[in-house]
C-alpha atoms as a PDB file:
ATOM      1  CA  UNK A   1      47.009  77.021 -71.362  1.00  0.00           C
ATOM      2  CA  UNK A   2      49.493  75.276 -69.182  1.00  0.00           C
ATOM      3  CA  UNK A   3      49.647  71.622 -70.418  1.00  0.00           C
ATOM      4  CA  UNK A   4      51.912  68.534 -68.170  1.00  0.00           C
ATOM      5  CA  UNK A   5      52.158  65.551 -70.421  1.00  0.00           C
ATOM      6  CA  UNK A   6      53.718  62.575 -68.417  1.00  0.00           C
ATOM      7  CA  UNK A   7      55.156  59.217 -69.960  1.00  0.00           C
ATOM      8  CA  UNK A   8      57.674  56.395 -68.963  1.00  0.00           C
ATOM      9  CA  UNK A   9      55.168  54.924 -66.068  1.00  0.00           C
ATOM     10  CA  UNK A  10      54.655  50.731 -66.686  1.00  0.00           C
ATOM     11  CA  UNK A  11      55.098  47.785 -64.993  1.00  0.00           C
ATOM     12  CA  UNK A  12      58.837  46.713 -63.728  1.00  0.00           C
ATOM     13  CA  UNK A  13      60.197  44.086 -61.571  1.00  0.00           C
ATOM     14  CA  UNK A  14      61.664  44.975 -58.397  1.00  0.00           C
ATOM     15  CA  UNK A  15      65.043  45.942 -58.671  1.00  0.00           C
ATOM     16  CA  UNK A  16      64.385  47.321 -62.094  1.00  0.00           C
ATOM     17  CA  UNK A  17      64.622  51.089 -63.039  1.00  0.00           C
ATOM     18  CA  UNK A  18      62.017  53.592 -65.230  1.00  0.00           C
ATOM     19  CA  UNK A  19      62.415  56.860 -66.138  1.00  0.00           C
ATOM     20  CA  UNK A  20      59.433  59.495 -65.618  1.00  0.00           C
ATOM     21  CA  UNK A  21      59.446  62.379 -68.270  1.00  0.00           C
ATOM     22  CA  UNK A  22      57.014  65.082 -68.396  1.00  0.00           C
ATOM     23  CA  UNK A  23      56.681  67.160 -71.367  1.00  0.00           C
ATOM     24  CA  UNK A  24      55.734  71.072 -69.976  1.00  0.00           C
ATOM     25  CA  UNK A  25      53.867  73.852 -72.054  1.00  0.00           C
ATOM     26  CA  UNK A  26      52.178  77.259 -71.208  1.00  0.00           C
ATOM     27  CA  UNK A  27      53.935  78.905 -68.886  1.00  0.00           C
ATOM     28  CA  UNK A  28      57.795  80.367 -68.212  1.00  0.00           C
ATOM     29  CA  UNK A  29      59.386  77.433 -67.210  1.00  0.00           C
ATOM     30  CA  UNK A  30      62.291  78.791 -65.800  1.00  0.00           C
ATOM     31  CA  UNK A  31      60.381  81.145 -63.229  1.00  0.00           C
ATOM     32  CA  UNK A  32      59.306  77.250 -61.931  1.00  0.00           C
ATOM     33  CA  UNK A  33      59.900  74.914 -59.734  1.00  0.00           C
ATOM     34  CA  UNK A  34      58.481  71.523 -61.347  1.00  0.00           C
ATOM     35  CA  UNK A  35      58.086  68.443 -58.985  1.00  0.00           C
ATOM     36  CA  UNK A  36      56.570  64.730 -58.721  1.00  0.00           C
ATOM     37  CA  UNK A  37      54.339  63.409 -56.679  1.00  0.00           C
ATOM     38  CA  UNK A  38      52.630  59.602 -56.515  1.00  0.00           C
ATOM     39  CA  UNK A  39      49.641  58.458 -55.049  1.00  0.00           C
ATOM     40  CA  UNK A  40      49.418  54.821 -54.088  1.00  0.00           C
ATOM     41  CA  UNK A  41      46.014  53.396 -53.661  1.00  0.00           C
ATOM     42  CA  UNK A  42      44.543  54.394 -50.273  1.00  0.00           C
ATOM     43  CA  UNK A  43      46.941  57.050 -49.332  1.00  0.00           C
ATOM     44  CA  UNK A  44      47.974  60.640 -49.632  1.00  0.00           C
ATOM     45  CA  UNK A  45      49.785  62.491 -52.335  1.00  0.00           C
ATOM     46  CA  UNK A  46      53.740  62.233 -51.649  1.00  0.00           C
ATOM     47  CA  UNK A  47      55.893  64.391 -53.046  1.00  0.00           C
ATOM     48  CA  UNK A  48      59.106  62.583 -53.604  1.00  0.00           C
ATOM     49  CA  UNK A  49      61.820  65.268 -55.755  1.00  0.00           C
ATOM     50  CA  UNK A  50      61.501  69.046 -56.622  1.00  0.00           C
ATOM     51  CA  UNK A  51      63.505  71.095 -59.114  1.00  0.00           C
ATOM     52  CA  UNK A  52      63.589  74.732 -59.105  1.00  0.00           C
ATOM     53  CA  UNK A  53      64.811  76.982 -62.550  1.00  0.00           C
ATOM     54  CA  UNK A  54      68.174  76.910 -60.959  1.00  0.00           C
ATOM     55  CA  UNK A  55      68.394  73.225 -60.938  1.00  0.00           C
ATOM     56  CA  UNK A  56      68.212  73.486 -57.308  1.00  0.00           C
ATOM     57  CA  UNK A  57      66.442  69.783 -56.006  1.00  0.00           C
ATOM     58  CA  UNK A  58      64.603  68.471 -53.396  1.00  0.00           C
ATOM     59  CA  UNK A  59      63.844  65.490 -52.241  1.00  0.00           C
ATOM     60  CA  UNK A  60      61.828  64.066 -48.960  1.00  0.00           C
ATOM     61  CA  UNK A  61      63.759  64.108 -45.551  1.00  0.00           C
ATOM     62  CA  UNK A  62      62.756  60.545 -45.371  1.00  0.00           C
ATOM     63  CA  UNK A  63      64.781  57.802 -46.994  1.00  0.00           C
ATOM     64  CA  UNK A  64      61.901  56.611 -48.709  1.00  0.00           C
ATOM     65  CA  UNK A  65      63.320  57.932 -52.126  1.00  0.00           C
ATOM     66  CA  UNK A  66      66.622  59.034 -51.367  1.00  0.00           C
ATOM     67  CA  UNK A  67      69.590  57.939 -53.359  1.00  0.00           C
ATOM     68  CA  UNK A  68      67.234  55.921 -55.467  1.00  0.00           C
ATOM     69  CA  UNK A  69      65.354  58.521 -57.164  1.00  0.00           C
ATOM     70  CA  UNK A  70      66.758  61.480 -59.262  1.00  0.00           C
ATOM     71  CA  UNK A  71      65.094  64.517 -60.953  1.00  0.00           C
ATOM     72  CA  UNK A  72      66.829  66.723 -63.912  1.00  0.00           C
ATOM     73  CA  UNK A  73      65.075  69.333 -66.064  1.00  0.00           C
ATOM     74  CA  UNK A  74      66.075  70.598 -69.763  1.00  0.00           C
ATOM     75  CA  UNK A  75      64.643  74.092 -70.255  1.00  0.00           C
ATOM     76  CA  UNK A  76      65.734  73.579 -73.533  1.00  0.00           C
ATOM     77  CA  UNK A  77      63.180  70.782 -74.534  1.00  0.00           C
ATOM     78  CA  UNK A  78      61.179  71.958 -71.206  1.00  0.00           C
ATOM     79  CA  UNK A  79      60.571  68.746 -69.835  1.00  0.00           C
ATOM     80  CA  UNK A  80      61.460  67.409 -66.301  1.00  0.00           C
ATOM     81  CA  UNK A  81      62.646  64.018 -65.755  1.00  0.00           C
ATOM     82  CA  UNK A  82      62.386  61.296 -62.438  1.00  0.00           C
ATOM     83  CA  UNK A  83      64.990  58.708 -62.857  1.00  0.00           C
ATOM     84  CA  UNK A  84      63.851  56.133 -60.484  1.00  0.00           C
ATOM     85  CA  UNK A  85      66.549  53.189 -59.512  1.00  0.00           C
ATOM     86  CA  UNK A  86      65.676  50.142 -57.359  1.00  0.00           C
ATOM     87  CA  UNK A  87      62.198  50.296 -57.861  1.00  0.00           C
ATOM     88  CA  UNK A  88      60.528  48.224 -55.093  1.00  0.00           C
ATOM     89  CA  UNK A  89      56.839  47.105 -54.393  1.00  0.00           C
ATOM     90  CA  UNK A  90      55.996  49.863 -52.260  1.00  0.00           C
ATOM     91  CA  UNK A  91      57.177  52.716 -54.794  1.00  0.00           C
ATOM     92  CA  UNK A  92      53.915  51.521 -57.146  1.00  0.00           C
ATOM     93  CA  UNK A  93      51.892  54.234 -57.672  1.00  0.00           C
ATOM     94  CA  UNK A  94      50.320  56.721 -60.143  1.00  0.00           C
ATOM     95  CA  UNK A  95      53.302  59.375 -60.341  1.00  0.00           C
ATOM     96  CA  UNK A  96      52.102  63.020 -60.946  1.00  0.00           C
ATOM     97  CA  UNK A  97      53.911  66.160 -62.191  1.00  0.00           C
ATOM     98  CA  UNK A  98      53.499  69.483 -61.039  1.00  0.00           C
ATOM     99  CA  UNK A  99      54.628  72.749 -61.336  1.00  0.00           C
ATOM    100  CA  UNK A 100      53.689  76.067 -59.400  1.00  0.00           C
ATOM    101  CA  UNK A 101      55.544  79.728 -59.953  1.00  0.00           C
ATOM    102  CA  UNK A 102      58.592  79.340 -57.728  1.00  0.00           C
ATOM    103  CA  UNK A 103      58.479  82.442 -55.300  1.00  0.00           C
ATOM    104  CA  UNK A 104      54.452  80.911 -53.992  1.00  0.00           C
ATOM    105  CA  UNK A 105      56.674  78.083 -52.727  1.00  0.00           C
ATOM    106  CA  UNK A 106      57.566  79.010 -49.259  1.00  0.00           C
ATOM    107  CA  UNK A 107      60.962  77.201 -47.881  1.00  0.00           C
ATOM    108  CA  UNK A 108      60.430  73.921 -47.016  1.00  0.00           C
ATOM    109  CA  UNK A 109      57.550  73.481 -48.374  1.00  0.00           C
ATOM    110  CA  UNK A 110      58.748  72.727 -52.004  1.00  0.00           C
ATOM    111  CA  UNK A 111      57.332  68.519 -51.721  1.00  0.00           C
ATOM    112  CA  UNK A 112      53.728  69.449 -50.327  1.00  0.00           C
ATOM    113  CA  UNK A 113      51.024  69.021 -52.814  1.00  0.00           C
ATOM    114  CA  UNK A 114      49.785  72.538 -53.068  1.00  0.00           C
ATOM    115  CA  UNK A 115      50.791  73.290 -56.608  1.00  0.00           C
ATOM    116  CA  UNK A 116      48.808  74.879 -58.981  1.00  0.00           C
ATOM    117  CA  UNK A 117      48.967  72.797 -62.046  1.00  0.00           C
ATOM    118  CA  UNK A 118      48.885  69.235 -62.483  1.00  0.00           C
ATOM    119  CA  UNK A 119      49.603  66.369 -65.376  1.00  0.00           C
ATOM    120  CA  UNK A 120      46.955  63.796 -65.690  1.00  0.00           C
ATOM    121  CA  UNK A 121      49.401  61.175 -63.957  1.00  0.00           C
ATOM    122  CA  UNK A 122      50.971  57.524 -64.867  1.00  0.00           C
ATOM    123  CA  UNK A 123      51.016  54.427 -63.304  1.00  0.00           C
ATOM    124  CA  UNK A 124      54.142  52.627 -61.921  1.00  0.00           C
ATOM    125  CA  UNK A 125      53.818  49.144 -60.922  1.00  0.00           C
ATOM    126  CA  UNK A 126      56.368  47.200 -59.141  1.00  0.00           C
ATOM    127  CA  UNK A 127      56.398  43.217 -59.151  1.00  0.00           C
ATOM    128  CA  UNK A 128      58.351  41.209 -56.510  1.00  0.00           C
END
């Protein structure tokens, strides 16, 4: 059974920094690619940073996350991590792991929210 087990999520003041971790289980986690997502009230799922089982990443041709948000993976303890710096009011959200067998990703198409499996997701809120 494939499990996704996310923690770090809370409240933070703008400016501030959290850092997502999501504990894997249930499937070969180097054969892949693990990525978050957030969902703010009202809107779509976004995918903001990918990571593949070569530690290839990702990350939205916007700037909406860009140099501010960072995601690592450790096979070893298989868990995937979102380091997120300069959080700001519009980056609340409930944040959402994923993961999906790498070669059903097509290129380009590694931050759309087609994955297969899912964590149950965690809040971030952002005061100003």
């Amino acid at each position: 059974e494939v499990q996704l087990v996310e923690s770090g999520g809370g409240l933070v003041q703008a400016g501030g920094s959290l850092r997502l971790s999501c504990v894997t289980s249930g499937f070969p986690f180097a054969e892949y690619a693990l990525a978050w997502f957030r969902q703010a009230p009202g809107k779509g799922r976004e995918g903001v940073a990918c990571i593949d089982g070569m530690h290839q990443t990702y990350y939205p041709r916007s700037d909406s996350v860009r140099g501010r948000f960072s995601i690592s993976s450790d096979h070893a303890q298989r868990t995937v991590y979102l380091q997120m710096n300069d959080l700001q009011p519009e980056d609340a959200a409930v944040y959402y792991c994923a993961a999906n067998r790498i070669d059903e990703i097509m290129g380009g198409q590694e931050l759309d929210p087609d994955y297969d499996y899912w964590g149950q997701g965690i809040q971030v809120a952002v005061s100003s």
